[in-house]
Protein backbone atom coordinates (compact mmCIF):
# COMPACT_ATOMS: atom_id res chain seq x y z
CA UNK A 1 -9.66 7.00 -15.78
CA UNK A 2 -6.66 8.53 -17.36
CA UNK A 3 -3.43 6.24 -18.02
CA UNK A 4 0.16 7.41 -18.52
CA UNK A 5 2.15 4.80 -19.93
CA UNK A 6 5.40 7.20 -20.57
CA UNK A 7 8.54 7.20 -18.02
CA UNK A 8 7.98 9.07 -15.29
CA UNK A 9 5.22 10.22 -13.03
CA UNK A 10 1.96 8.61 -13.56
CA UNK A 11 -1.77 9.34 -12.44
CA UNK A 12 -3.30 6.87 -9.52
CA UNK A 13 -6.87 7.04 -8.97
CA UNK A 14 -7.89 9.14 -5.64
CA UNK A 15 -9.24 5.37 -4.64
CA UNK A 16 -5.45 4.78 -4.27
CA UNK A 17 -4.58 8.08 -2.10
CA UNK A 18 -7.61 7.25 0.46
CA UNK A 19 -6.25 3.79 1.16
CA UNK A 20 -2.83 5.04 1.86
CA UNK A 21 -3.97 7.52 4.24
CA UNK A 22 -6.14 5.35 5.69
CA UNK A 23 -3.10 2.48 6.42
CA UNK A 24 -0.87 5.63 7.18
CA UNK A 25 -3.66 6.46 10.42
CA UNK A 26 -4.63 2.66 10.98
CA UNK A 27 -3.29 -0.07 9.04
CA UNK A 28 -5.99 -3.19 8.73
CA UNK A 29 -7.62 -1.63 12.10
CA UNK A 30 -4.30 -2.75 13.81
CA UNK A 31 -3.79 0.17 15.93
CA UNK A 32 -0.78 0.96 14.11
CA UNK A 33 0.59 2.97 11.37
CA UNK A 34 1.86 0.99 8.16
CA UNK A 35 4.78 3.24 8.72
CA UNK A 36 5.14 1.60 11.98
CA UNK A 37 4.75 -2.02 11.64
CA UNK A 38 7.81 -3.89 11.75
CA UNK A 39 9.37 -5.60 8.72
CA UNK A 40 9.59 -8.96 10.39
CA UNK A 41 5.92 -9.24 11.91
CA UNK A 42 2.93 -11.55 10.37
CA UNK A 43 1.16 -8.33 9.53
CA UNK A 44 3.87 -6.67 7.52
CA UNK A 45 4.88 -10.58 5.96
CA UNK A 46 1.34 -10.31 4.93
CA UNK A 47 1.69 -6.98 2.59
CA UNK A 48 5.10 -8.28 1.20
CA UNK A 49 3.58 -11.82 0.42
CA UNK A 50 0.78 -10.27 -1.40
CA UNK A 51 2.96 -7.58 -2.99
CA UNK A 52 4.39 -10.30 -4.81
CA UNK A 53 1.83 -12.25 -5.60
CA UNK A 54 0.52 -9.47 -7.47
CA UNK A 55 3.67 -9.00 -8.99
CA UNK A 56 3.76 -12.24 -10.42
């Protein structure tokens, strides 16, 4: 695994490209698109509350 740790662009595993097709297709086998879940629904409140969990 490479690691970039200059400003700017920086490499992501191909691990991290097949999940975000996969959730672009069929996010969490919900039928819809990650692209299409709405911002206020329990599935979406579930990527933003772990988003900052792993922030923190």
């Amino acid at each position: 695994m490479n690691h970039n740790f200059n400003a700017g662009p920086s490499i992501l595993p191909s691990e991290v490209f097949e999940e975000a097709s996969r959730a672009i297709i069929d996010f969490n086998n919900a039928g819809l698109s990650i692209l299409e879940i709405g911002h206020r629904t329990p599935l979406f409140e579930d990527v933003l509350n772990e988003a900052i969990s792993l922030v923190k």
